[in-house]
Each structure stands twice: as C-alpha cells, then as structure tokens.
Protein backbone atom coordinates (compact mmCIF):
# COMPACT_ATOMS: atom_id res chain seq x y z
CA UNK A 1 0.00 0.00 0.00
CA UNK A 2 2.63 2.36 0.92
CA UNK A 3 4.90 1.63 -2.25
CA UNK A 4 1.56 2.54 -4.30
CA UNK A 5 1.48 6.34 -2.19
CA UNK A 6 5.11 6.75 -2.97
CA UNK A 7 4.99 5.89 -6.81
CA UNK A 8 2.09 8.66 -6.72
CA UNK A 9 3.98 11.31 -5.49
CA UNK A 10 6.90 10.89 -8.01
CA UNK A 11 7.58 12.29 -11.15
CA UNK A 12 6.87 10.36 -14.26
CA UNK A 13 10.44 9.66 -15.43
CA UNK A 14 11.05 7.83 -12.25
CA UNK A 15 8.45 5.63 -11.58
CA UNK A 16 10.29 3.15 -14.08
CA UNK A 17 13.09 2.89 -11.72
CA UNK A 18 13.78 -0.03 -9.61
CA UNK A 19 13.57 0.10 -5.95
CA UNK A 20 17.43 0.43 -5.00
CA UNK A 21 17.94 3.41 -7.24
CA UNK A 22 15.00 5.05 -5.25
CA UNK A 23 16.83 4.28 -2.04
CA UNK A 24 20.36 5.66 -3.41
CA UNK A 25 18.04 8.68 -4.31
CA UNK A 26 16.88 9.34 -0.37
CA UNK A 27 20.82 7.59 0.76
CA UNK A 28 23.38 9.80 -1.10
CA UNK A 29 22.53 12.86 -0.48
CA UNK A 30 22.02 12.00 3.38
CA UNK A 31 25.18 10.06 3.19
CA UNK A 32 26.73 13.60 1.08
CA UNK A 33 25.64 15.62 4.09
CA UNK A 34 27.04 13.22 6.94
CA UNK A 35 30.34 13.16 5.48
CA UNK A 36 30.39 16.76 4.60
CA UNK A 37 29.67 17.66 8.60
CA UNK A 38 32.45 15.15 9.49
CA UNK A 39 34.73 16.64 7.36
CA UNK A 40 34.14 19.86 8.44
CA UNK A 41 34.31 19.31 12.33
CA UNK A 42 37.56 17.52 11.57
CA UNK A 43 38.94 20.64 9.80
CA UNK A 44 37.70 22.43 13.09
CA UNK A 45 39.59 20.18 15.24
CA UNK A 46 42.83 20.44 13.43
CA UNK A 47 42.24 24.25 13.12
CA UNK A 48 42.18 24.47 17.39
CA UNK A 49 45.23 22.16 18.00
C-alpha cells in the first residue's frame, strides 16, 4: 500500500526505476551531508590544535 502512495507522489520519469535506485536517491545525499559535517568538524579540530 505504501509503495503505491510513494509511486504517486513521483515524477513520471522515475516511476520506471527499480527500488534500489530510489533508495540511493533518499541515501546519497544524506550520506553527502554526513560526510560533509564530518569533514568539516575535523577541519575544526585540526584548526584548534
């Protein structure tokens, strides 16, 4: 049921991709942010010392 809501609220083009592309979709860009907050409090850290 909930797969059904989701194809509904995405655009055309993508409804004929499979179901791991739609999680790299959501995952990358988290994973993008994660890293890029790591990176930067590391660059903080070696900044202070």
């Amino acid at each position: 049921m909930k797969m059904q809501i989701l194809k509904h609220m995405l655009p055309g083009p993508r409804r004929g991709m499979g179901t791991m592309t739609k999680v790299l979709l959501v995952a990358l860009p988290i994973a993008a942010f994660m890293a890029g907050k790591m990176v930067g409090a590391r660059m903080e850290n070696n900044e202070h010392n």
